[in-house]
Protein backbone atom coordinates (compact mmCIF):
# COMPACT_ATOMS: atom_id res chain seq x y z
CA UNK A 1 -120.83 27.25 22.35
CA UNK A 2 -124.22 25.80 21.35
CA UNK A 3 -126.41 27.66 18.66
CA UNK A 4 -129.85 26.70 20.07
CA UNK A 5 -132.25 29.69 18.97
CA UNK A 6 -135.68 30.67 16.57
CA UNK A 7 -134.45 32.02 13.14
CA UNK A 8 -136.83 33.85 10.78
CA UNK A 9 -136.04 31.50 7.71
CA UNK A 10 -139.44 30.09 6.47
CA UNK A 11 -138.48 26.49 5.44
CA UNK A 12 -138.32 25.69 9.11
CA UNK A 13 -141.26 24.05 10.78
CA UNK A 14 -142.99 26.69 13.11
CA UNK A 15 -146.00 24.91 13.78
CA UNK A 16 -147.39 20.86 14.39
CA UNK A 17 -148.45 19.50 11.17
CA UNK A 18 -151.12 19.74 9.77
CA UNK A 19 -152.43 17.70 6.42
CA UNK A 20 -154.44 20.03 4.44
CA UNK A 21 -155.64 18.82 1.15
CA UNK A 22 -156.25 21.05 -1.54
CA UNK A 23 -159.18 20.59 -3.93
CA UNK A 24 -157.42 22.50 -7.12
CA UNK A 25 -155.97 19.48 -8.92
CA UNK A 26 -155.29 15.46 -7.68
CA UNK A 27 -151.93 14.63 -6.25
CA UNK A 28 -149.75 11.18 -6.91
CA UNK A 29 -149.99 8.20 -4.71
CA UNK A 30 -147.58 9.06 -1.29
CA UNK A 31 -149.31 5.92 0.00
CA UNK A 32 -152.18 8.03 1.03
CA UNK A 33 -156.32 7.62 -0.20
CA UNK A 34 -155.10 10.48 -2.96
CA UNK A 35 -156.37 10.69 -6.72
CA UNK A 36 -153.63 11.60 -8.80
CA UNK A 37 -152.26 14.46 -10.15
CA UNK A 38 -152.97 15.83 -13.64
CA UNK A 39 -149.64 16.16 -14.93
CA UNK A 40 -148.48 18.85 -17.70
CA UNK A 41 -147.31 17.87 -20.85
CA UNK A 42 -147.95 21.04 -23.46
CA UNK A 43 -145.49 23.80 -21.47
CA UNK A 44 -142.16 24.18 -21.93
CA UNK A 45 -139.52 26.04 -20.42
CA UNK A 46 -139.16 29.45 -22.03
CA UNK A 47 -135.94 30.66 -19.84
CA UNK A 48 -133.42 30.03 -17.85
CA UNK A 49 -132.46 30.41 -14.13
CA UNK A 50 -129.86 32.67 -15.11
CA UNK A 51 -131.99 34.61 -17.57
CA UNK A 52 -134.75 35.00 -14.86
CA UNK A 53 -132.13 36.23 -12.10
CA UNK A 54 -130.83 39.35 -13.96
CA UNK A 55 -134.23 40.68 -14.24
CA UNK A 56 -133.53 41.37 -10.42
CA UNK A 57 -132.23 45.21 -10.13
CA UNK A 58 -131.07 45.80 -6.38
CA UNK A 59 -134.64 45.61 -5.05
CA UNK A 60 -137.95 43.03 -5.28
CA UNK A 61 -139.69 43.09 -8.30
CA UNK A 62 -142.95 41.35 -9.95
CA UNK A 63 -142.26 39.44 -12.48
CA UNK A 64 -144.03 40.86 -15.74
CA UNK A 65 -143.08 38.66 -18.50
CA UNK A 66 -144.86 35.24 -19.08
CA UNK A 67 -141.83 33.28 -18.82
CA UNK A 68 -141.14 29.51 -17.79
CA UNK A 69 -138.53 27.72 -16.03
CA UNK A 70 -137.96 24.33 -15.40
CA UNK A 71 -136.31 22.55 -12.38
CA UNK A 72 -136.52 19.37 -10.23
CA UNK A 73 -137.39 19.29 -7.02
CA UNK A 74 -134.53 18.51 -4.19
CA UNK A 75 -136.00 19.02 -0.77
CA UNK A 76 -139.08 17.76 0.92
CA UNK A 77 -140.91 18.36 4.41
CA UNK A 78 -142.21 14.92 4.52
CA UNK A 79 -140.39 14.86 7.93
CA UNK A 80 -140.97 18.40 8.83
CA UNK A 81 -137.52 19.86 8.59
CA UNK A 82 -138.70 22.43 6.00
CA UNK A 83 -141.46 24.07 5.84
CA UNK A 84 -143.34 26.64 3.38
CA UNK A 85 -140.59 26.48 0.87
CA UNK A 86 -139.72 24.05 -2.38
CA UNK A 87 -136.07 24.07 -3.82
CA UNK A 88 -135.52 23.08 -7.00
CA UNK A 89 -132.72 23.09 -9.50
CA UNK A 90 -131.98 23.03 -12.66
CA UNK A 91 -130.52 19.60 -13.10
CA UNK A 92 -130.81 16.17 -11.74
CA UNK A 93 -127.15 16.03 -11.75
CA UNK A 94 -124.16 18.66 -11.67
CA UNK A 95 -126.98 21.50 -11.58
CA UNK A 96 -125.19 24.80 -11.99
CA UNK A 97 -128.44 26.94 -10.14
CA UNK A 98 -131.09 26.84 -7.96
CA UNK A 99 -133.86 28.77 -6.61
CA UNK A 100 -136.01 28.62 -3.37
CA UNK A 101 -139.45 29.16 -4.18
CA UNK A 102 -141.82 30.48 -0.72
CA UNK A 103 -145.19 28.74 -0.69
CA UNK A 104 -148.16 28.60 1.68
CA UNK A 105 -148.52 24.53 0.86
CA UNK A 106 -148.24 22.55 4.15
CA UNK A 107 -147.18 18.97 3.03
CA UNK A 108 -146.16 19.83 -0.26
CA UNK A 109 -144.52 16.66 -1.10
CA UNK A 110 -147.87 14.95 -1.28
CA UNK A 111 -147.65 17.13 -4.44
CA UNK A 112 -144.39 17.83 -5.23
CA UNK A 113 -141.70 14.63 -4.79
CA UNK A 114 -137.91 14.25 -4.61
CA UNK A 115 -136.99 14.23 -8.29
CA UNK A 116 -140.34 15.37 -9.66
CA UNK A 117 -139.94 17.70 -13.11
CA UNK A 118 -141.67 20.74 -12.23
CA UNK A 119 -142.43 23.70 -14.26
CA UNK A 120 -142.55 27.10 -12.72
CA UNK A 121 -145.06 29.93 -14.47
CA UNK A 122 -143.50 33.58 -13.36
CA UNK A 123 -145.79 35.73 -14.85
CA UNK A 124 -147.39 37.50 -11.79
CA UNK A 125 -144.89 35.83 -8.80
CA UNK A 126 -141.48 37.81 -6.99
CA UNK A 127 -137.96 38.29 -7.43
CA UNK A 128 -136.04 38.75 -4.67
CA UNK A 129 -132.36 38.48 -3.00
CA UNK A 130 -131.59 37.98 0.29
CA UNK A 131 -127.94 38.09 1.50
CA UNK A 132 -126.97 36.94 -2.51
CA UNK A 133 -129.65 33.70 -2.07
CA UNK A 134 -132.56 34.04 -4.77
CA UNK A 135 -135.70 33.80 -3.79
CA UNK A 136 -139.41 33.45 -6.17
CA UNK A 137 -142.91 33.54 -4.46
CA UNK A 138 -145.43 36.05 -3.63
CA UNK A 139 -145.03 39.19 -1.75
CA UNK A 140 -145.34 41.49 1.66
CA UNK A 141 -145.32 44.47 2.50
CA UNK A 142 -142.74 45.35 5.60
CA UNK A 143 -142.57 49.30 6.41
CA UNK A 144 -142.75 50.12 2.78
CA UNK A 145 -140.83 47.71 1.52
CA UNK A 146 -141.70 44.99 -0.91
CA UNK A 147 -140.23 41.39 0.44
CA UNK A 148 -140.59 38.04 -0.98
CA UNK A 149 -143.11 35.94 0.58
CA UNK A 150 -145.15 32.78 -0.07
CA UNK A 151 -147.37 32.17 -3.25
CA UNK A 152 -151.07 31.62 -1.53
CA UNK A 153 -152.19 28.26 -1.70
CA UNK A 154 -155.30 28.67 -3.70
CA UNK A 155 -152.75 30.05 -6.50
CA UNK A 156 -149.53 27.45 -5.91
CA UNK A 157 -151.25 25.27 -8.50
CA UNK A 158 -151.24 27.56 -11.05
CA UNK A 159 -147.46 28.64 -10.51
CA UNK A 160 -146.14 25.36 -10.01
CA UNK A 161 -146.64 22.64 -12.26
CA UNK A 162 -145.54 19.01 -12.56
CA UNK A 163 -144.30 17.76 -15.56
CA UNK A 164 -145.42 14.21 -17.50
CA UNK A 165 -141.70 13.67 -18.12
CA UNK A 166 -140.49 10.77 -15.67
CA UNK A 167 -139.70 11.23 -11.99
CA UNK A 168 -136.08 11.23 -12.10
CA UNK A 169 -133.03 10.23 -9.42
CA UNK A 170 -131.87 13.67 -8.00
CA UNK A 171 -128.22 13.25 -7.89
CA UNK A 172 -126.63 15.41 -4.74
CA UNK A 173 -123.24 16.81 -5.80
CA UNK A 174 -120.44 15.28 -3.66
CA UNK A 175 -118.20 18.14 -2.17
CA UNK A 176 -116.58 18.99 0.84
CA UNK A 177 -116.94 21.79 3.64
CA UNK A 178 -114.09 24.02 1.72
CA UNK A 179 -115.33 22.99 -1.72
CA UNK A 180 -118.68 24.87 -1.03
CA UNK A 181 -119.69 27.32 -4.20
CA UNK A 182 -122.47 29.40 -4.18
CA UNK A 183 -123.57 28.13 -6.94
CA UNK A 184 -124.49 24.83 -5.45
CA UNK A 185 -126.62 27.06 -3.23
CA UNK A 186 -130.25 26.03 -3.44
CA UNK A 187 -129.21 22.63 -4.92
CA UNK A 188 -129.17 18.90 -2.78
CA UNK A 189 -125.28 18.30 -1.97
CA UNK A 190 -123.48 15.84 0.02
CA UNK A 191 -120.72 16.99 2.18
CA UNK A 192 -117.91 14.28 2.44
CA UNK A 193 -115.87 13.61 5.64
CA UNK A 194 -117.29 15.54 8.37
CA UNK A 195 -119.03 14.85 11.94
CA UNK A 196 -120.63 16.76 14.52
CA UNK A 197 -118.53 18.45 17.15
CA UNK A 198 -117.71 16.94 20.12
CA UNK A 199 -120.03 19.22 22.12
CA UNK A 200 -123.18 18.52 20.82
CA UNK A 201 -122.55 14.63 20.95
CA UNK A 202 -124.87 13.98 23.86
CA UNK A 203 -127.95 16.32 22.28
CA UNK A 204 -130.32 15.74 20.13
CA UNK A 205 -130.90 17.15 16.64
CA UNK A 206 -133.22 20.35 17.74
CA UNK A 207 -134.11 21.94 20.85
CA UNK A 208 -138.39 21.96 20.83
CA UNK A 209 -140.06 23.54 18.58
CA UNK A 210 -136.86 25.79 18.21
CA UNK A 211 -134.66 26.32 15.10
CA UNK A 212 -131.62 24.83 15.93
CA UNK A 213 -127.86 24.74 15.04
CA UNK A 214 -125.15 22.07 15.38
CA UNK A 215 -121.59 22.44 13.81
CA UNK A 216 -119.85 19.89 11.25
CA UNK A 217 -116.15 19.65 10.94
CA UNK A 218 -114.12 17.98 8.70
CA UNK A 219 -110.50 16.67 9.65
CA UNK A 220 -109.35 19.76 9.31
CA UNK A 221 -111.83 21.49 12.10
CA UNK A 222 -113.65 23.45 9.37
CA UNK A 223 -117.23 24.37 9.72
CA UNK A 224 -120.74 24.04 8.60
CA UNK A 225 -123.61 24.30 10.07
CA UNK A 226 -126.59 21.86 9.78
CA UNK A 227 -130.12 23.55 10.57
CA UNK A 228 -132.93 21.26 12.13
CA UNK A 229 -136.41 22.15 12.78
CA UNK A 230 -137.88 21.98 16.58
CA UNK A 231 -140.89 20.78 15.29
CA UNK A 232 -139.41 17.57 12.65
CA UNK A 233 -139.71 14.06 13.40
CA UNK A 234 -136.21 13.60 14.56
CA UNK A 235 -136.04 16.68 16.42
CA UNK A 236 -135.30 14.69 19.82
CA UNK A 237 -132.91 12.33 18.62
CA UNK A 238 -129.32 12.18 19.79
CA UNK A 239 -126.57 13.23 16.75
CA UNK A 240 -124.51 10.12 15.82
CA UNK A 241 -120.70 10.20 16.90
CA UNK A 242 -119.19 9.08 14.11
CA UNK A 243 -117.99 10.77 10.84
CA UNK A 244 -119.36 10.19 7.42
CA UNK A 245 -120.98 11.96 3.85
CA UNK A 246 -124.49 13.97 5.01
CA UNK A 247 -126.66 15.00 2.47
CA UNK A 248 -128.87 17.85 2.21
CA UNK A 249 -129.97 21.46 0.55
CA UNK A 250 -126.98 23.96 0.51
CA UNK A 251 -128.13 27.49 2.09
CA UNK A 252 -126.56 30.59 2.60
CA UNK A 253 -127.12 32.86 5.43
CA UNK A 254 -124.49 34.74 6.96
CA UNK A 255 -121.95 31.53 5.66
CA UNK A 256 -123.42 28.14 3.84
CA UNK A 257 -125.71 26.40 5.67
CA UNK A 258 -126.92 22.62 5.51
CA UNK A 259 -130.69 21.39 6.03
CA UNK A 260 -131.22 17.65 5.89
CA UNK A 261 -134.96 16.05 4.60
CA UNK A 262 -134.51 13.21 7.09
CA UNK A 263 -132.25 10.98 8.96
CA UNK A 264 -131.61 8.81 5.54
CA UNK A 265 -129.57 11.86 4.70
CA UNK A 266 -127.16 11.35 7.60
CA UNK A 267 -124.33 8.31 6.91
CA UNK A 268 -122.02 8.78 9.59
CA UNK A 269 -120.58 5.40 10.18
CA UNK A 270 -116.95 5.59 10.17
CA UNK A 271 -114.15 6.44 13.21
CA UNK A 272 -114.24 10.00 14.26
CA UNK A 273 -111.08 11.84 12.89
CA UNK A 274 -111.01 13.45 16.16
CA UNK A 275 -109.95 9.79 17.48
CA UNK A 276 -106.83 10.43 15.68
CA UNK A 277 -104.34 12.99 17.08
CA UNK A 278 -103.11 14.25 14.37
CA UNK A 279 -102.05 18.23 15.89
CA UNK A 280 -97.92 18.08 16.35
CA UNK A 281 -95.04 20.57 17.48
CA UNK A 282 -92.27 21.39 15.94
CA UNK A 283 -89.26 23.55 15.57
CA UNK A 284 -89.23 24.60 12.43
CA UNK A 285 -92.22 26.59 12.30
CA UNK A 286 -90.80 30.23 12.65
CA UNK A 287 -91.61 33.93 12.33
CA UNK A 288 -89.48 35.49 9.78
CA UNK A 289 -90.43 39.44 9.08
CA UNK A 290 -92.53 41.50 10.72
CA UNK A 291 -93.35 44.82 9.03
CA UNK A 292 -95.00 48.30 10.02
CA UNK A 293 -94.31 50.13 6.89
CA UNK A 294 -93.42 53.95 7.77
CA UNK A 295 -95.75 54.69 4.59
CA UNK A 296 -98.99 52.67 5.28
CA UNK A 297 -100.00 51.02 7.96
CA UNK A 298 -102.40 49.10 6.24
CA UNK A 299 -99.69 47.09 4.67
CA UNK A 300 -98.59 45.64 7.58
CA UNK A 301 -98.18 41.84 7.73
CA UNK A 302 -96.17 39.43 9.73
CA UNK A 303 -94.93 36.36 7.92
CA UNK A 304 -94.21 32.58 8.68
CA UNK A 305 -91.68 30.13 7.60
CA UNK A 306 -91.66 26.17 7.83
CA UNK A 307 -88.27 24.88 7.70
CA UNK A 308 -88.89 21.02 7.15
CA UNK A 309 -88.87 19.79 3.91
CA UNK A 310 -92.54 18.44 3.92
CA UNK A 311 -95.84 20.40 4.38
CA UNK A 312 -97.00 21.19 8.07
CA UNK A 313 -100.55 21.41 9.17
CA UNK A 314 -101.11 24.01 11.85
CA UNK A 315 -104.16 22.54 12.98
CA UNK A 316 -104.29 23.75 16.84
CA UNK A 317 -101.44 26.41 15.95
CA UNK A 318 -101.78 30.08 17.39
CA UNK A 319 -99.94 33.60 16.66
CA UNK A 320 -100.57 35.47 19.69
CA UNK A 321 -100.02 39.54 20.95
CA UNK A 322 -98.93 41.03 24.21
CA UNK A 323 -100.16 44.84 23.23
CA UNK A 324 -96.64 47.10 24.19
CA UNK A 325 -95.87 46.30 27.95
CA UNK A 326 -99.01 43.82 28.80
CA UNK A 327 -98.38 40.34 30.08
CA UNK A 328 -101.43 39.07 29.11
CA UNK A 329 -102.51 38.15 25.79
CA UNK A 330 -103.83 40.78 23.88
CA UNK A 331 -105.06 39.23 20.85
CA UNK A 332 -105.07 35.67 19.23
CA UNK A 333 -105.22 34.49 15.50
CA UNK A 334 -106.22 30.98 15.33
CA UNK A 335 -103.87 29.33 12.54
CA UNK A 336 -106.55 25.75 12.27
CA UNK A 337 -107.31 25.03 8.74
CA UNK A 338 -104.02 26.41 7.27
CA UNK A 339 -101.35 24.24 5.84
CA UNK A 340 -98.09 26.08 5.49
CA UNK A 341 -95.80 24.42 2.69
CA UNK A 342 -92.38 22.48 2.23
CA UNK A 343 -89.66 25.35 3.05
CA UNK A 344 -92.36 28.12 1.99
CA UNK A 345 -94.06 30.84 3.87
CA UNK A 346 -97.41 31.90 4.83
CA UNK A 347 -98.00 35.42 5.16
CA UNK A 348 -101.18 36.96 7.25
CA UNK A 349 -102.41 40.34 6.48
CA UNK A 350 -104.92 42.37 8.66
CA UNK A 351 -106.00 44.35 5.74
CA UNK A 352 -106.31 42.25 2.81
CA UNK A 353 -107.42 44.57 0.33
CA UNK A 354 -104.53 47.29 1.04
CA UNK A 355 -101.93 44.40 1.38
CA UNK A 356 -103.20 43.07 -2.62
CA UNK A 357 -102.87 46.84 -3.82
CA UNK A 358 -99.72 47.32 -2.26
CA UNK A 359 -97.52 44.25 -2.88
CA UNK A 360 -99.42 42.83 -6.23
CA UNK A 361 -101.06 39.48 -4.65
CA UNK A 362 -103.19 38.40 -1.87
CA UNK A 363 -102.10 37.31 1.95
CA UNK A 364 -102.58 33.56 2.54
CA UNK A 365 -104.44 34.94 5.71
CA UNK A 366 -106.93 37.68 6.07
CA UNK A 367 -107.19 38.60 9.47
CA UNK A 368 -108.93 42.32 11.21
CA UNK A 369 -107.08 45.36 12.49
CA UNK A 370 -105.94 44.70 16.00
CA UNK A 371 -104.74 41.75 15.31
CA UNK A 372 -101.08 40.07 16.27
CA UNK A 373 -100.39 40.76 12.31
CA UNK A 374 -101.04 45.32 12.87
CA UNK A 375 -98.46 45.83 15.04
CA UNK A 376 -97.38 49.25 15.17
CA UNK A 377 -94.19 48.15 16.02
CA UNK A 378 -93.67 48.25 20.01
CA UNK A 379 -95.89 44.77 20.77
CA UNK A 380 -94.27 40.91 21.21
CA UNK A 381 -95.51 38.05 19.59
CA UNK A 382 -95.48 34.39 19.89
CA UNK A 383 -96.48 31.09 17.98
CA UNK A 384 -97.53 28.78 20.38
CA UNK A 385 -98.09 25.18 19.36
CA UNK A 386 -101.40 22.99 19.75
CA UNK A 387 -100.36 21.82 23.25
CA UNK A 388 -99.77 25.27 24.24
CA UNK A 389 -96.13 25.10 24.03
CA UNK A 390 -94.37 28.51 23.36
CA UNK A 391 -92.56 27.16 19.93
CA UNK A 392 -90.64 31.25 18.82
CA UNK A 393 -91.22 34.43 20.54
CA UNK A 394 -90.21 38.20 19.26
CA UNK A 395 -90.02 40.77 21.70
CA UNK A 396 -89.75 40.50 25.35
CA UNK A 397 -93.40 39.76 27.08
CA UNK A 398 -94.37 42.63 29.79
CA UNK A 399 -91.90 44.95 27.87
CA UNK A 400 -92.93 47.56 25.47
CA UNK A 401 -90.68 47.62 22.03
CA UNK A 402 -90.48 51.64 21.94
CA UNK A 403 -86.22 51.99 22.50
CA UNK A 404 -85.78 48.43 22.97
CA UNK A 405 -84.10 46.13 20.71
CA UNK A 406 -87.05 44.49 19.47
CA UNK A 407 -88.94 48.10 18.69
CA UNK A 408 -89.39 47.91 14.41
CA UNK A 409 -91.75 50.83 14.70
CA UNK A 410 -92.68 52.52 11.14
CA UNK A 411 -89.63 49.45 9.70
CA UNK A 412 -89.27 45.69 9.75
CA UNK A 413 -88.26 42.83 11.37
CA UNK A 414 -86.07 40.69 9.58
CA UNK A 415 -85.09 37.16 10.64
CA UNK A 416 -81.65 36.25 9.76
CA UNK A 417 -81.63 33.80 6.73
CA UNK A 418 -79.07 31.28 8.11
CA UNK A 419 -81.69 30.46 11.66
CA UNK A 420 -83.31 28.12 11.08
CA UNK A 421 -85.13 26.72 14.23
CA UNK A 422 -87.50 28.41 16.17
CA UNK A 423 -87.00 30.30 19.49
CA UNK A 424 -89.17 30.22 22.48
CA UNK A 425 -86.58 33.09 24.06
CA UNK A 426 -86.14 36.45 21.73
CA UNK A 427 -82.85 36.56 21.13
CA UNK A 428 -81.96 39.94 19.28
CA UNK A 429 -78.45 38.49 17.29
CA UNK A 430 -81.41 36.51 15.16
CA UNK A 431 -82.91 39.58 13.80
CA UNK A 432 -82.17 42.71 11.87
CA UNK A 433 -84.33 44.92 13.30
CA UNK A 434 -85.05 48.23 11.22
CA UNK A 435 -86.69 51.31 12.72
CA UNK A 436 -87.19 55.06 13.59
CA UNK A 437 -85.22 55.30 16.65
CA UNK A 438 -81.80 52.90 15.99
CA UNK A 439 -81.59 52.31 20.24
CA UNK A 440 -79.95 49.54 21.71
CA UNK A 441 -78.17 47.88 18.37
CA UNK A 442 -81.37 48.35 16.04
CA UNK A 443 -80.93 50.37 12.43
CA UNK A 444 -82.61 53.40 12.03
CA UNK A 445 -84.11 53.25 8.87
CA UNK A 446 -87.55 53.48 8.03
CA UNK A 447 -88.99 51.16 6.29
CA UNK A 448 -91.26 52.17 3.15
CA UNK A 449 -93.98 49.37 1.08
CA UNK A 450 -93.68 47.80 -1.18
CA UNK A 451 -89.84 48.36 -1.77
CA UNK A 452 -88.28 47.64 1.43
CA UNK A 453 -90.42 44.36 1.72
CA UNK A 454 -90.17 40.90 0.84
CA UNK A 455 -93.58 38.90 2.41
CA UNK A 456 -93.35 35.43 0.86
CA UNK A 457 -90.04 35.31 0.06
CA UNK A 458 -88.11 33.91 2.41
């Protein structure tokens, strides 16, 4: 579904340019009638990002200390993508931090370039954190409540300083969509291997003068989104097709975010890994113990086994619900990005927190309550391969478990250890079924965690 809407986020272009020059100061040549800038040479840097960041205590504060920090700059809103906002990090290469710094400078990068040493005074600016992302400017005043917001322009001079050392190369660290740290937040990254989903190939980069979101994937369909401005340059043209590295400054906003400086930053000229079908079935991809502990529910799990004697990728894979007697699905966990190992398991937990304290290490999967992994015992499930093929089923769809023979109500479901391919038809001589009730062949014995319980061991 397409992510077309106005954010609050103030690097984002919310108005048409406008080129205001200040008179506080020259700026370098950007091929415009400019003096230059009167770079610094006397300052140094008296702390560090990290030092500066613990004097934040759970709220904004004003910065009382006369403390220096030094950076270089990584984004620019030469082509109107950001707006209002400078990041900066600490190194040109392999930074370790970053900070976002709000200012009310409209083409700052007639002052401040890509690479440009810059040294940031604190003494008088904000501190502030906003879903974990740091934040240094001025400040406003919101219902009581100090926020971050942009250093005026008649004072950004004074705060923001560019050094005589050299304009350096800013080096973007080369990751990929899962190798995404938040410390590489704030910093300029390039994201290996990905291309814009198939739905948005026939739009353009931004919807007008809207803030605007298209997904990434890699080969693996994970996701990142890329932010573009309504109001950039580019904002009307159409997103390439194929796949490639894209380059930009790592934000974090409810998930990590990507905004590019311009097109330069996109290099997506290689075959779409979509164009290869890589999504397979097979039959030896099988639940292999279900569990709804008599003792805590909140250790239930339901685990998986792979047979074959090479690693499966259950890109397109699904483990699916029919609540007690309903024939229609009640609830679906989506199994894409997950790789499940050479004749190992993979084990999916709906309350990973409960499931670490309980059985001493964490679920491969984290899913929520509800899900096909908190059965109470009387639902069916099934794993249904990317072409929508039922591969193994447990329980008996439009039948609820309560006195059947697949009921493992406050026990366990255990697959027997000598099947080994999967079953698209329950058939109850494949299971040792332990609950509450003992009807129709089952064992009554209730099952207690962690004793009675073996997730991950097949």
């Amino acid at each position: 579904m397409i992510s077309s809407h106005i954010k609050t986020s103030s690097f984002i272009l919310k108005m048409p340019l406008l080129v205001i020059i200040l008179l506080q100061g020259c700026v370098k040549d950007k091929n415009f009638e400019i003096p230059e800038i009167v770079c610094e040479d006397e300052i140094k840097a008296t702390a560090t990002f990290a030092e500066v960041k613990r004097l934040y205590d759970n709220k904004t504060v004003q910065i009382q200390e006369d403390l220096i920090i030094e950076g270089y700059i990584g984004s620019s809103d030469r082509e109107g993508n950001f707006f209002g906002v400078l990041f900066f990090q600490n190194t040109l290469e392999n930074p370790t931090d970053g900070f976002r710094i709000e200012i009310d400078l409209r083409d700052s990068h007639l002052f401040y370039s890509v690479g440009d040493k810059v040294l940031v005074r604190l003494k008088g600016l904000y501190l502030g954190k906003t879903k974990e992302v740091f934040k240094l400017g001025g400040v406003f005043n919101s219902f009581g409540n100090l926020s971050v917001g942009r250093i005026p322009s008649k004072t950004v001079f004074e705060h923001i300083l560019v050094s005589c050392d050299n304009q350096g190369e800013i080096i973007p660290t080369r990751t990929s969509i899962t190798g995404l740290k938040d410390e590489m937040v704030n910093t300029l990254v390039e994201i290996e291997e990905v291309e814009f989903s198939l739905e948005y190939l026939d739009q353009t980069f931004a919807e007008q003068e809207e803030e605007t979101e298209r997904t990434l994937l890699d080969c693996n369909d994970n996701e990142l989104l890329l932010v573009n401005s309504g109001y950039s340059d580019f904002w009307s043209e159409l997103l390439p097709e194929g796949s490639g590295n894209i380059t930009g400054i790592l934000t974090k906003d409810d998930g990590y975010k990507l905004v590019i400086r311009n097109l330069n930053d996109i290099q997506l000229q290689n075959e779409r890994c979509e164009d290869f079908v890589d999504e397979f079935t097979s039959r030896s991809i099988l639940l292999t113990e279900l569990a709804d502990p008599d003792n805590n529910a909140g250790a239930r799990f339901v685990e998986i086994y792979n047979v074959a004697k090479e690693p499966l990728s259950l890109k397109g894979w699904k483990l699916v619900r029919y609540t007690n007697a309903s024939s229609e699905i009640s609830s679906t966990i989506d199994l894409t990005g997950n790789t499940i190992g050479a004749e190992s398991t993979l084990v999916i937990s709906p309350n990973k927190e409960e499931f670490e304290r309980v059985y001493g290490f964490a679920p491969d999967i984290a899913v929520g309550t509800n899900s096909p992994a908190d059965s109470n015992g009387d639902d069916n499930l099934q794993l249904i391969d990317p072409f929508g093929t039922v591969i193994d089923t447990f329980g008996v769809i439009g039948e609820k478990g309560s006195g059947t023979d697949h009921e493992f109500e406050d026990g366990r479901a255990l697959r027997k250890i000598e099947i080994a391919v999967a079953n698209a038809t329950y058939d109850f001589s494949e299971w040792l079924v332990y609950n509450d009730t003992g009807s129709e062949g089952t064992i009554n014995a209730p099952k207690e965690a962690p004793a009675d319980f073996t997730p991950g061991i097949r």
